[in-house]
N, C-alpha and C. Protein backbone atom coordinates (compact mmCIF):
# COMPACT_ATOMS: atom_id res chain seq x y z
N UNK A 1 113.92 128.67 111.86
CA UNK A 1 115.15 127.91 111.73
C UNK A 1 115.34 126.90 112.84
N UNK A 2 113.97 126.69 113.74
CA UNK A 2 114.48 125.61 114.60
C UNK A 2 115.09 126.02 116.28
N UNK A 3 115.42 127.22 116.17
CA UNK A 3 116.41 127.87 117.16
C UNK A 3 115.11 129.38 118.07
N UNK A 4 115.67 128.89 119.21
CA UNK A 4 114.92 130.37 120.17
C UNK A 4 115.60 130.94 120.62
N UNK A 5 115.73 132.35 121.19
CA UNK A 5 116.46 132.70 121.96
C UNK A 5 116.56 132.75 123.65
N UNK A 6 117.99 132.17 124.07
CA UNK A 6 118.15 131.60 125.31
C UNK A 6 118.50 132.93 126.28
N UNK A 7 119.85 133.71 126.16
CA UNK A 7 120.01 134.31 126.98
C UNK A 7 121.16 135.64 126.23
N UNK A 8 121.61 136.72 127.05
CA UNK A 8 122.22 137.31 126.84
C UNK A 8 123.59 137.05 127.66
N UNK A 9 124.94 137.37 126.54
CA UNK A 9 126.37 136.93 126.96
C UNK A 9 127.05 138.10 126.57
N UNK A 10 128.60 137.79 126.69
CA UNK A 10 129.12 138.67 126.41
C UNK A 10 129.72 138.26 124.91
N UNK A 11 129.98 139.28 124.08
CA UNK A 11 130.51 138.59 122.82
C UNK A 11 131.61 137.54 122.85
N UNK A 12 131.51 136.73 121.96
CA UNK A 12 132.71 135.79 121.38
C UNK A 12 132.87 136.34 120.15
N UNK A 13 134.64 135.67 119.73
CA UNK A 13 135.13 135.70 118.54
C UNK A 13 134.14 134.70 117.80
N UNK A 14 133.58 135.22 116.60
CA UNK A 14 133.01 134.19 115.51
C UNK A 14 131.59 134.25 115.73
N UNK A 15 131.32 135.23 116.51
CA UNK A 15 129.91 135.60 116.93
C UNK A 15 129.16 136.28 115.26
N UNK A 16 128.18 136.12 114.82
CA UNK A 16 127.72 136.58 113.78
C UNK A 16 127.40 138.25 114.69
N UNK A 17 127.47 139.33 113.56
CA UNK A 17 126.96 140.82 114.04
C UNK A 17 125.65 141.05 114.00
N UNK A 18 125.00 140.12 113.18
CA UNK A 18 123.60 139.62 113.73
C UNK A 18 123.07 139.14 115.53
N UNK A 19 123.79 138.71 115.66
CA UNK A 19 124.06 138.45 117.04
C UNK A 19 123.82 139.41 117.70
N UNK A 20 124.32 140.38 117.19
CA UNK A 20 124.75 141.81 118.99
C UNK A 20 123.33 142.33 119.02
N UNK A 21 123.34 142.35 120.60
CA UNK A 21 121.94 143.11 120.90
C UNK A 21 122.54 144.33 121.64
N UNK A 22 122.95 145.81 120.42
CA UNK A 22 123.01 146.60 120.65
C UNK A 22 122.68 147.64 121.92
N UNK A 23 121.13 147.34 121.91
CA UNK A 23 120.71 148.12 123.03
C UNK A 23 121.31 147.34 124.91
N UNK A 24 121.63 146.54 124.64
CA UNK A 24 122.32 145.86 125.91
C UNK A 24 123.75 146.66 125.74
N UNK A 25 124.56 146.28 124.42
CA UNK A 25 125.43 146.65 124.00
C UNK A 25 126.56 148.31 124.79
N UNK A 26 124.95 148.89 124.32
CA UNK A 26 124.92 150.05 124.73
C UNK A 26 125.09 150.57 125.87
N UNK A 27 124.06 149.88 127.10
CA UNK A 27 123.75 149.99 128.18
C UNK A 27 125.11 149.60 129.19
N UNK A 28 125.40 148.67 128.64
CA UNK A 28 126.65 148.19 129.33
C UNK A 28 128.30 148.53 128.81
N UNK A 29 128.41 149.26 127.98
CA UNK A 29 129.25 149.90 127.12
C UNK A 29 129.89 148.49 126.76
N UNK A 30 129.79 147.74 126.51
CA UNK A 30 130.33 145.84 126.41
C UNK A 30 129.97 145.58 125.29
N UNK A 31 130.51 144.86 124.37
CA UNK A 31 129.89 143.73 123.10
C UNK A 31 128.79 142.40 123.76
N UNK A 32 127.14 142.90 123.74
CA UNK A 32 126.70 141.88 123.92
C UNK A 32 126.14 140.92 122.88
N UNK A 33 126.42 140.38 123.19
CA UNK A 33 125.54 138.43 121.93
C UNK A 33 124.10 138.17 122.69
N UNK A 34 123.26 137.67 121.73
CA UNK A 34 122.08 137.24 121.78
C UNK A 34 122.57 135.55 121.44
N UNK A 35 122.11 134.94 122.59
CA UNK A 35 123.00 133.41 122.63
C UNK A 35 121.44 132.57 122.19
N UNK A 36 121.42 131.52 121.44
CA UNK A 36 120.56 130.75 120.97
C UNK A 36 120.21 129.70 121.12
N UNK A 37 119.55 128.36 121.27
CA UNK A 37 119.48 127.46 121.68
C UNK A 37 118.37 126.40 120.94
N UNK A 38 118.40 124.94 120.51
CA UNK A 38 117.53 124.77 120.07
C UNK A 38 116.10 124.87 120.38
N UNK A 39 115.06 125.05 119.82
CA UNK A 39 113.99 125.35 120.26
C UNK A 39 113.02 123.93 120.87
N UNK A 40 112.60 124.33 121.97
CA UNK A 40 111.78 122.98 122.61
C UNK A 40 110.25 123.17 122.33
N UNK A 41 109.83 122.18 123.06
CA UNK A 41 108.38 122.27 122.70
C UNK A 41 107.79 122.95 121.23
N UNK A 42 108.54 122.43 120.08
CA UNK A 42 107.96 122.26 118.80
C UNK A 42 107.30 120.91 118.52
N UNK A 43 106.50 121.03 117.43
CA UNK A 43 105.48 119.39 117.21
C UNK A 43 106.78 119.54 115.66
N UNK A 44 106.86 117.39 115.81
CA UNK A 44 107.42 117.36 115.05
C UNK A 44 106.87 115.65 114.54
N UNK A 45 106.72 115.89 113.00
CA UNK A 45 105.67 114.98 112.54
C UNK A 45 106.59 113.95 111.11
N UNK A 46 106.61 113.15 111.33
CA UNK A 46 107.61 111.99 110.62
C UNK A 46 106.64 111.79 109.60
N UNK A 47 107.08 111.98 108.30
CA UNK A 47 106.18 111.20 107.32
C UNK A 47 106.84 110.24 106.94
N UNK A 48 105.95 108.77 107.34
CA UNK A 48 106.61 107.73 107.05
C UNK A 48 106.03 107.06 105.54
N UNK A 49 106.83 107.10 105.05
CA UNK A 49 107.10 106.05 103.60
C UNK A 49 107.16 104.51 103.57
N UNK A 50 105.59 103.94 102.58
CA UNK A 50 105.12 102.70 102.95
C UNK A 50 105.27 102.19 101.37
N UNK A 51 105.64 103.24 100.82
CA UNK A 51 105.21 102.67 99.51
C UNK A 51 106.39 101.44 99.13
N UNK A 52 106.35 100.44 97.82
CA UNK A 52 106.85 99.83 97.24
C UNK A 52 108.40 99.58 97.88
N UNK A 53 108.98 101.13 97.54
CA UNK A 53 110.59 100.98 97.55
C UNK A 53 111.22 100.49 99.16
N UNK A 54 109.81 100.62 100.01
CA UNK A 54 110.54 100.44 101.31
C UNK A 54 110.32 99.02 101.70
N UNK A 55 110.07 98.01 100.25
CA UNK A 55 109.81 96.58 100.75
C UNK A 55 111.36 95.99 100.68
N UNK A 56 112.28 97.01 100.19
CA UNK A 56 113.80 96.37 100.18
C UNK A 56 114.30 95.97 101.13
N UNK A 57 115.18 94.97 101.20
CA UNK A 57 115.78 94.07 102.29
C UNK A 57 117.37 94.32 102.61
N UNK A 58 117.44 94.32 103.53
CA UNK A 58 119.14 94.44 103.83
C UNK A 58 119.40 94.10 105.04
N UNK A 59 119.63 92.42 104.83
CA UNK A 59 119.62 91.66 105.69
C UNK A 59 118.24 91.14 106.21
N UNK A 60 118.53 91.05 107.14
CA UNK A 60 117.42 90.55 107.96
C UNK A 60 115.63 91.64 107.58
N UNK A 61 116.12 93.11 108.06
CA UNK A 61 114.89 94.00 107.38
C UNK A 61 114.48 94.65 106.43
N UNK A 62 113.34 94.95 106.28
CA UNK A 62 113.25 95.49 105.15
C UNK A 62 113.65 96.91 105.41
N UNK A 63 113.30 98.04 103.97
CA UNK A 63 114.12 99.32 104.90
C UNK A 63 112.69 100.06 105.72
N UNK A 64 111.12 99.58 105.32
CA UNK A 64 110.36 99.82 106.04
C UNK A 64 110.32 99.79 107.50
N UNK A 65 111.09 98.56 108.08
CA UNK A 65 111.44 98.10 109.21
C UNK A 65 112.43 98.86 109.88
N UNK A 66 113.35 98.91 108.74
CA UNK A 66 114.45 99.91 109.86
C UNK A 66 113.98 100.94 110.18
N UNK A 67 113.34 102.13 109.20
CA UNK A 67 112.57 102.99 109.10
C UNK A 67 111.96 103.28 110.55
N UNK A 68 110.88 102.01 110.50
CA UNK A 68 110.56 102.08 111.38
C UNK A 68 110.90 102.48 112.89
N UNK A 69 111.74 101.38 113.49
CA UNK A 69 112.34 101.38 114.29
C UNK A 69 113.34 102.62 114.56
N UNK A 70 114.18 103.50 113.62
CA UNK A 70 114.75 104.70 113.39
C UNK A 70 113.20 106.01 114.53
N UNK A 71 112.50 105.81 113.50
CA UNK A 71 111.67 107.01 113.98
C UNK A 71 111.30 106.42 115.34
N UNK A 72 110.72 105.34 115.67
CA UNK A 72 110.26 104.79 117.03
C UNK A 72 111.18 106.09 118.45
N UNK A 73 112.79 105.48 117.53
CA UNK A 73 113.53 105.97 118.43
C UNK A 73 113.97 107.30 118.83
N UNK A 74 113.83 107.89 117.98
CA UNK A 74 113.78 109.72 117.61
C UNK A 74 112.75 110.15 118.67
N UNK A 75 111.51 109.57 117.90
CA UNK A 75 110.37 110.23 118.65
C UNK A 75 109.83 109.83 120.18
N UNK A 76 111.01 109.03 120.44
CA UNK A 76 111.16 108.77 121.93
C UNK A 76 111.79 109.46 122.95
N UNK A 77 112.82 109.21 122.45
CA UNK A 77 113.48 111.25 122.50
C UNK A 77 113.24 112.25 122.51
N UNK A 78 112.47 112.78 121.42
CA UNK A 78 111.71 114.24 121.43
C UNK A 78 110.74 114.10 122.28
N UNK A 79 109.87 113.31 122.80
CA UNK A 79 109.06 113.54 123.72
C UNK A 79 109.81 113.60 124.87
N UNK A 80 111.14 112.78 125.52
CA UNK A 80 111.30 113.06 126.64
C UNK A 80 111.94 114.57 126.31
N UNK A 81 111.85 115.43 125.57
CA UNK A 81 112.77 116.56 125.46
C UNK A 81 111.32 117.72 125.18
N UNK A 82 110.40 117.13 125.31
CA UNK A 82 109.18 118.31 125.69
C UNK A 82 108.59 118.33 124.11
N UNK A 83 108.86 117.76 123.50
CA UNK A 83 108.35 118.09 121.98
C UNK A 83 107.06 117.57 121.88
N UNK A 84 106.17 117.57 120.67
CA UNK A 84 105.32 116.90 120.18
C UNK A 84 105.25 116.10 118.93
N UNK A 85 104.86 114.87 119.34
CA UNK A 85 105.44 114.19 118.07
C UNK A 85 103.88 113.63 117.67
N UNK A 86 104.13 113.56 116.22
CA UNK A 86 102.61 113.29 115.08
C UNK A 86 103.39 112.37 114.08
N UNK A 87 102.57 111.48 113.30
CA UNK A 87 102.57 110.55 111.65
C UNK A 87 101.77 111.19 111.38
N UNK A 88 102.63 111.05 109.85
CA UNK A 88 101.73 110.61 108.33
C UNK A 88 102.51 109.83 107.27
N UNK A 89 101.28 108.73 107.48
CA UNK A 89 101.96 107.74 106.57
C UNK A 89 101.30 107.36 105.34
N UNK A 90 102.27 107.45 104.24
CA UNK A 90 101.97 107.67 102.80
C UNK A 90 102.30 106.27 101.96
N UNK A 91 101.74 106.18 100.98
CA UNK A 91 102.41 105.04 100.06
C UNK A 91 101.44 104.12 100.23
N UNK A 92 100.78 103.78 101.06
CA UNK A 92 99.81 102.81 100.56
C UNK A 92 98.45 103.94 101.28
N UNK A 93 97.92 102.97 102.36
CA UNK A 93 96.72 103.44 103.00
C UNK A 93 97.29 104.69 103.72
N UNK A 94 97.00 105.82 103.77
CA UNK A 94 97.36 107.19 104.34
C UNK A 94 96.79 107.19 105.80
N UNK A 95 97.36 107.43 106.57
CA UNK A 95 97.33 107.71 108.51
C UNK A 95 97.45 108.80 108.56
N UNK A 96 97.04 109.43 109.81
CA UNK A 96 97.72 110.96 110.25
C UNK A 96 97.07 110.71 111.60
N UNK A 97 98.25 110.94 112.48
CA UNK A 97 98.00 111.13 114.12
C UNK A 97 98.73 112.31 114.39
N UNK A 98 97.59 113.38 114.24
CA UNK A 98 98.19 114.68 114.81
C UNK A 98 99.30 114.85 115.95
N UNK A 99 100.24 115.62 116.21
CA UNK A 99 101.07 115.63 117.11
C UNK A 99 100.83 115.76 118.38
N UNK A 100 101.21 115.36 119.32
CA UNK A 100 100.49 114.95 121.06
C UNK A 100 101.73 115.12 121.97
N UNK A 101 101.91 115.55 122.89
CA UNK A 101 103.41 115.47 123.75
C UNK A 101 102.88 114.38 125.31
N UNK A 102 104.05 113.36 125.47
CA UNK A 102 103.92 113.09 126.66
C UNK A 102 103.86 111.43 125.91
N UNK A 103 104.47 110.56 127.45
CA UNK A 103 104.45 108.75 127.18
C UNK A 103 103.46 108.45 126.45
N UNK A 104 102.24 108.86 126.43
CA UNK A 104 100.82 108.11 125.84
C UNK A 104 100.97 108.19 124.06
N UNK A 105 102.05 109.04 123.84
CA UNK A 105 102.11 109.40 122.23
C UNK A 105 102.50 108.04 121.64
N UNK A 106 103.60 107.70 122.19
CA UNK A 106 104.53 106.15 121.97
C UNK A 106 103.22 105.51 121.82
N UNK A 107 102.22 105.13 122.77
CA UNK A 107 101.42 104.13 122.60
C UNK A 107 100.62 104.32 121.60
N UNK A 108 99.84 105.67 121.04
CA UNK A 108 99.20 105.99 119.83
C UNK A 108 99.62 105.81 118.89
N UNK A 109 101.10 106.18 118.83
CA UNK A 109 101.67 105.63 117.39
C UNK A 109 101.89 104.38 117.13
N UNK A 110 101.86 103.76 118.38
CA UNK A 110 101.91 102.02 118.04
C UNK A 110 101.08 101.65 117.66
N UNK A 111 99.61 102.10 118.15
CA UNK A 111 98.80 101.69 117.80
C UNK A 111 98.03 101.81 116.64
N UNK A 112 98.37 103.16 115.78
CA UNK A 112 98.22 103.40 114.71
C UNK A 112 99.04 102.32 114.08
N UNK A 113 100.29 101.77 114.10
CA UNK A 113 101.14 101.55 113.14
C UNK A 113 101.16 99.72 113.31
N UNK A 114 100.83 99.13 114.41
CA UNK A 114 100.93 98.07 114.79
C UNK A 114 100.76 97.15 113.52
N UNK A 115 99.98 96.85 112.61
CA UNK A 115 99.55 96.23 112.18
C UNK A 115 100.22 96.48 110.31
N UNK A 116 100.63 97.48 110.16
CA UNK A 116 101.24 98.17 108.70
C UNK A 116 102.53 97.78 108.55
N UNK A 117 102.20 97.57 107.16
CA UNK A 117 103.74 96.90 106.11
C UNK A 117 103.61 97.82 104.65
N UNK A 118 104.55 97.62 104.05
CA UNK A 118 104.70 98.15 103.16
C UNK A 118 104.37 97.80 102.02
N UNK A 119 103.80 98.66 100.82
CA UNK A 119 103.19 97.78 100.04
C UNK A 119 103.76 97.69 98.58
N UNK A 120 102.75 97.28 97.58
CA UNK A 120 102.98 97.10 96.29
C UNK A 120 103.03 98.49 95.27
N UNK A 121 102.27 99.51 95.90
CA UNK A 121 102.10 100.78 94.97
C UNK A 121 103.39 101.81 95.45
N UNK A 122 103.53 102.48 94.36
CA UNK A 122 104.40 103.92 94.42
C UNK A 122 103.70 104.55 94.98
N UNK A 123 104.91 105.24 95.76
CA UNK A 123 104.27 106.23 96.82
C UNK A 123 104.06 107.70 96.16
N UNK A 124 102.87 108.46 96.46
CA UNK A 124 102.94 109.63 95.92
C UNK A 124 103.45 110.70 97.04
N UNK A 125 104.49 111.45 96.89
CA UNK A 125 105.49 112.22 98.53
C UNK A 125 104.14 113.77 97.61
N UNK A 126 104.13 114.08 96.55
CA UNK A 126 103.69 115.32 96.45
C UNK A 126 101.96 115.09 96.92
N UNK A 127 101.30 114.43 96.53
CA UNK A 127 100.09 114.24 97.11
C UNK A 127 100.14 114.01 98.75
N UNK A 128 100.76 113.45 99.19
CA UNK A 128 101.01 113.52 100.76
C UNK A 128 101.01 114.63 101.08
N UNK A 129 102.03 115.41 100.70
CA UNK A 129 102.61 116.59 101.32
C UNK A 129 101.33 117.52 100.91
N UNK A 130 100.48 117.24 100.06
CA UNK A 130 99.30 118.63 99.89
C UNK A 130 98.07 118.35 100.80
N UNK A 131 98.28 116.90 101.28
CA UNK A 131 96.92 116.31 101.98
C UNK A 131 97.65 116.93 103.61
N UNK A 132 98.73 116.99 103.89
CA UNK A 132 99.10 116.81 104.95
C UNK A 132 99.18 118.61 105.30
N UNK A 133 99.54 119.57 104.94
CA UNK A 133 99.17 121.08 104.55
C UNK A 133 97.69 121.14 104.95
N UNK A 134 96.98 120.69 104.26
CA UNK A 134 95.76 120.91 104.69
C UNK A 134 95.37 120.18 106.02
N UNK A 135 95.85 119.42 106.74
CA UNK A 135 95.47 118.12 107.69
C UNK A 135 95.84 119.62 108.94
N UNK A 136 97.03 119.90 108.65
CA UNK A 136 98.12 120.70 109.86
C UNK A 136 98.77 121.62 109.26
N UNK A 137 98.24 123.02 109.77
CA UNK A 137 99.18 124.23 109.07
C UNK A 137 100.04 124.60 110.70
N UNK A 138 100.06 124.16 111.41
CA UNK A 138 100.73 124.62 112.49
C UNK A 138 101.94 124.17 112.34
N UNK A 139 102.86 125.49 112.53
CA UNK A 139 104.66 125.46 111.94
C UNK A 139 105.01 123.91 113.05
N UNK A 140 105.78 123.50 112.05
CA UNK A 140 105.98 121.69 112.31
C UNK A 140 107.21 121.77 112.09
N UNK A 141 108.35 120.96 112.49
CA UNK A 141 109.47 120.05 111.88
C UNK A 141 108.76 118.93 111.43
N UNK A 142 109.07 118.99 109.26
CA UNK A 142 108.41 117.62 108.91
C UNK A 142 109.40 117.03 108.69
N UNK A 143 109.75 115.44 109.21
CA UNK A 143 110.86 114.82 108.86
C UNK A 143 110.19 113.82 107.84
N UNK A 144 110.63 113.99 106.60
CA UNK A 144 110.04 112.45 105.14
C UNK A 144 111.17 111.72 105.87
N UNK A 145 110.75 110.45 105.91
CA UNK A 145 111.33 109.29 106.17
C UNK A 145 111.35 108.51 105.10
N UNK A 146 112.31 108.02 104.15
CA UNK A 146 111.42 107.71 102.74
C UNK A 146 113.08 106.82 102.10
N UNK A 147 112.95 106.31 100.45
CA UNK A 147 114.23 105.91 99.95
C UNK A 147 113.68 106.57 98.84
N UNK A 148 114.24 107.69 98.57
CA UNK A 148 114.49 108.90 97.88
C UNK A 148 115.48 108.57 96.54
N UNK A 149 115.68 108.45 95.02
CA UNK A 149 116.70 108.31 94.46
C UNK A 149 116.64 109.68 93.43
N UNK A 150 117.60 109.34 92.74
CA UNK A 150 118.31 110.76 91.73
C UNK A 150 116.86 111.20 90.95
N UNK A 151 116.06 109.88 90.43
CA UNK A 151 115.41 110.63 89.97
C UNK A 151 114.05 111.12 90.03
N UNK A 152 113.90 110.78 91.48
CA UNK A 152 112.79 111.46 92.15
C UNK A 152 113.30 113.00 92.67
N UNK A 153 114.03 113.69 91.98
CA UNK A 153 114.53 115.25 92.84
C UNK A 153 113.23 115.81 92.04
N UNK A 154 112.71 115.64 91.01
CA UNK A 154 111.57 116.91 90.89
C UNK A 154 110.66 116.67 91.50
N UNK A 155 110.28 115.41 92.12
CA UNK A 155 109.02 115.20 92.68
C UNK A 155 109.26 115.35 94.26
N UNK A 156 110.64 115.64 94.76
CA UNK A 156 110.97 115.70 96.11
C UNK A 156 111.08 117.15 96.23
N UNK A 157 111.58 118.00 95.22
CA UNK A 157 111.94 119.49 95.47
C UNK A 157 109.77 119.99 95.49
N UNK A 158 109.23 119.38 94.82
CA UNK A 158 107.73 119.77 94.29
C UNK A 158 107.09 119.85 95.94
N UNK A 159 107.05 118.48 96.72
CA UNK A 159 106.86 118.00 97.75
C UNK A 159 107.70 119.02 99.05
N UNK A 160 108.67 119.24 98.84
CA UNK A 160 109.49 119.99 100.07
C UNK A 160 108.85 121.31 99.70
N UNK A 161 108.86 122.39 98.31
CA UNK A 161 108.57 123.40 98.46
C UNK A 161 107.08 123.97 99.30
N UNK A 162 105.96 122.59 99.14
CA UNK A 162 104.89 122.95 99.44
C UNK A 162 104.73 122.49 101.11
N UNK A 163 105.41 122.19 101.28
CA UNK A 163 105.89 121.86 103.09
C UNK A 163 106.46 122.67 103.50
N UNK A 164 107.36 123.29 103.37
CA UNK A 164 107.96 124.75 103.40
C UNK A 164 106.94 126.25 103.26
N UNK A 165 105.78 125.78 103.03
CA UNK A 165 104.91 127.05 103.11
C UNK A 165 104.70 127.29 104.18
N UNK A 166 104.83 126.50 105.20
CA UNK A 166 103.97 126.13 106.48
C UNK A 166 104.87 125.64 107.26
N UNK A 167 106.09 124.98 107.17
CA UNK A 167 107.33 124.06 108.31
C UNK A 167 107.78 124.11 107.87
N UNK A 168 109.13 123.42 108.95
CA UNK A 168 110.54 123.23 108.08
C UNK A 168 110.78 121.69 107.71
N UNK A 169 111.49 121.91 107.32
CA UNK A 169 111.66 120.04 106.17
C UNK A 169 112.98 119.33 106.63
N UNK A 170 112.99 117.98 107.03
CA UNK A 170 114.40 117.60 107.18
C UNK A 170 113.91 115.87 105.70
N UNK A 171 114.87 115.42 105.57
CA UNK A 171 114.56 114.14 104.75
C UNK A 171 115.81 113.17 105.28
N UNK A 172 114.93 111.67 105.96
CA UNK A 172 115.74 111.22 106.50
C UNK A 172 115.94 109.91 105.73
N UNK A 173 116.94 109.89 104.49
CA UNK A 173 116.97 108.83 103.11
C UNK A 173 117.99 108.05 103.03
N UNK A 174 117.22 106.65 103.28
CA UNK A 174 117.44 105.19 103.10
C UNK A 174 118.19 104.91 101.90
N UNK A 175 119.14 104.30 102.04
CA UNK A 175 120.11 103.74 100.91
C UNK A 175 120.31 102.25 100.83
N UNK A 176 120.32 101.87 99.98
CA UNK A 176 120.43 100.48 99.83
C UNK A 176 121.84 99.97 100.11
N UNK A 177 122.33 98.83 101.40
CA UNK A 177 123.55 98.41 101.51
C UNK A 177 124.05 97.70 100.17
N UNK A 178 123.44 97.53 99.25
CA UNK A 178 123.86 96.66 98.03
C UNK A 178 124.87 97.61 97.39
N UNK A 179 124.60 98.90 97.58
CA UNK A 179 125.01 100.21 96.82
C UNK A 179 126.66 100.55 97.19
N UNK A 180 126.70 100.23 98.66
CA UNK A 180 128.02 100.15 99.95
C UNK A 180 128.73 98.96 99.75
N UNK A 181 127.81 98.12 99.81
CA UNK A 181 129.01 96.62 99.46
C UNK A 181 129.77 97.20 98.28
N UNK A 182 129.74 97.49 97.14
CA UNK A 182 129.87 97.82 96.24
C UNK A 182 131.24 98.70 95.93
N UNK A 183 131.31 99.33 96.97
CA UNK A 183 132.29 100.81 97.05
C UNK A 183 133.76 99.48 97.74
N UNK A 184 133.30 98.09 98.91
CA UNK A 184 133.98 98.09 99.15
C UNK A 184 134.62 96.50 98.96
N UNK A 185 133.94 96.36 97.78
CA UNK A 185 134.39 95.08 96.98
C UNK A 185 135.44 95.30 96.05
N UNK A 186 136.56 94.32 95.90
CA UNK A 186 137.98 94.16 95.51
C UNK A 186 137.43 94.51 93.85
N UNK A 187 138.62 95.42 93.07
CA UNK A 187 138.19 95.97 91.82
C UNK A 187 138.98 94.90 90.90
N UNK A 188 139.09 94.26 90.05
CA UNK A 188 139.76 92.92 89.23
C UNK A 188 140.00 93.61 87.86
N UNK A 189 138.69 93.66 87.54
CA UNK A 189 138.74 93.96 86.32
C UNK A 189 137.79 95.25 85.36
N UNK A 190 137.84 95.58 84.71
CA UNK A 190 137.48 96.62 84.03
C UNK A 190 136.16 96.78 84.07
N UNK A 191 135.17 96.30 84.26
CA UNK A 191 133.46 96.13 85.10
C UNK A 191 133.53 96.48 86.20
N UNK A 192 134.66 95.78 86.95
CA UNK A 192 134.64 96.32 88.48
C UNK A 192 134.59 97.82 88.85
N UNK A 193 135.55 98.15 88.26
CA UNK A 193 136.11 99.72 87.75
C UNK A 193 135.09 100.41 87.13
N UNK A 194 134.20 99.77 86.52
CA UNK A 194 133.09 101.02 85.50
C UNK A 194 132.04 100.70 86.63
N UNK A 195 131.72 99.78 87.51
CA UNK A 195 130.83 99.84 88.29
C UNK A 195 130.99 100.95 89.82
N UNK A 196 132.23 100.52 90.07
CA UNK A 196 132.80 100.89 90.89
C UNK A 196 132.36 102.69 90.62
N UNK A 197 133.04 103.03 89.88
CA UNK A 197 133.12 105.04 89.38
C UNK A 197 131.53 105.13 89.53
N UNK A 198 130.42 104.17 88.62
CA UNK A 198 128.85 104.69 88.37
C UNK A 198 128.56 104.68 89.74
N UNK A 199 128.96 103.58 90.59
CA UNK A 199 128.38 103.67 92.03
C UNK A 199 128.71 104.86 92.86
N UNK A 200 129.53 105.12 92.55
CA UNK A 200 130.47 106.66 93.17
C UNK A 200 129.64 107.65 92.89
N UNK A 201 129.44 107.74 91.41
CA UNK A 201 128.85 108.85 90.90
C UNK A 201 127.05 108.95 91.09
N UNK A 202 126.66 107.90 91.57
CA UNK A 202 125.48 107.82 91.98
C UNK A 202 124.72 108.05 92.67
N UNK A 203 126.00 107.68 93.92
CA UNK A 203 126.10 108.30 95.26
C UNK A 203 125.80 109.35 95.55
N UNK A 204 126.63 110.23 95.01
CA UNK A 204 127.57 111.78 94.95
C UNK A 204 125.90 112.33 94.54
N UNK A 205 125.32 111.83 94.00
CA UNK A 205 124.33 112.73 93.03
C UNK A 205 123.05 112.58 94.17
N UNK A 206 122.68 111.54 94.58
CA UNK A 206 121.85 111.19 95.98
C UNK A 206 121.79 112.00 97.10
N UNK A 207 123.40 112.42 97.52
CA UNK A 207 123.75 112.96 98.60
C UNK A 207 123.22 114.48 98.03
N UNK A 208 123.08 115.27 97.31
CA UNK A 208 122.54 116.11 96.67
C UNK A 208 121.31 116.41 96.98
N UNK A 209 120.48 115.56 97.17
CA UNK A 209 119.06 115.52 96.99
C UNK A 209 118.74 116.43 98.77
């Protein structure tokens, strides 16, 4: 779940009874808690999404670009926080830079990535995710970096379950600002209104995923 254990306390209200470490408990005739903390020094490996959908624009970048720049910044972070950070990048030509801890990672992944854009083909997330299982079975945080819609959930639940044999899964999914303007454009007339509700309901169904 991400979490190690840090130290022993005395109970709090709202403490799960999972929590109590009895035999302390005991020893000290006291309610003790087993206190938790996120876990450090895990490898944590971004699968970045090159395919087609990430040639969309909003504004100035595409969402490949933001993408980009998003994980740059994460995994700048987790390294100064002791982690190990790795790619795999899917959707067109496939990468994998196993996970590495320490400044020199930043420069590997640049250098892997320096030169990559996003392309013309659909991305396959379930073929990734079976190439990438086999690449690295060592328990990972995999973050998909990707623009995920309603009706990619069977091919995203297919993809997460088989990543889940082996790590845990976060999905970090790109939305189109066209989708937002939308929610907050003046309603006139009866289109506005039927667009307005589908965009709502579109949403609602996304956030799901």
């Amino acid at each position: 779940d991400g979490m190690e254990f840090h130290q022993l306390r005395e109970y709090r209200m709202g403490d799960s009874l999972r929590q109590i470490d009895w035999r302390a408990t005991s020893r000290l005739q006291k309610l003790i808690s087993k206190d938790y903390q996120q876990e450090r020094d895990q490898n944590i490996i971004f699968m970045l999404d090159s395919g087609r959908r990430m040639r969309t624009k909003d504004g100035e970048l595409s969402h490949f670009d933001q993408a980009l720049n998003a994980m740059l910044l994460v995994a700048s972070i987790a390294l100064r926080q002791g982690d190990a950070v790795g790619l795999k990048v899917f959707g067109g030509k496939e990468q994998f830079l196993p996970p590495r801890k320490g400044p020199s990672s930043i420069s590997a992944m640049l250098n892997q990535i320096y030169d990559l854009h996003p392309t013309n083909r659909a991305s396959d997330l379930v073929g990734a995710a079976e190439r990438l299982v086999q690449q690295f079975k060592k328990r990972s945080l995999i973050v998909i970096v990707s623009n995920v819609r309603v009706e990619d959930q069977t091919e995203l639940k297919t993809a997460v379950s088989l990543l889940k044999r082996y790590h845990l899964v976060m999905l970090a999914n790109l939305k189109e600002q066209v989708l937002q303007d939308v929610l907050t454009d003046e309603v006139y007339q009866f289109e506005d209104a039927l667009k307005f509700s589908q965009t709502i309901s579109y949403l609602q169904q996304r956030d799901k995923l």
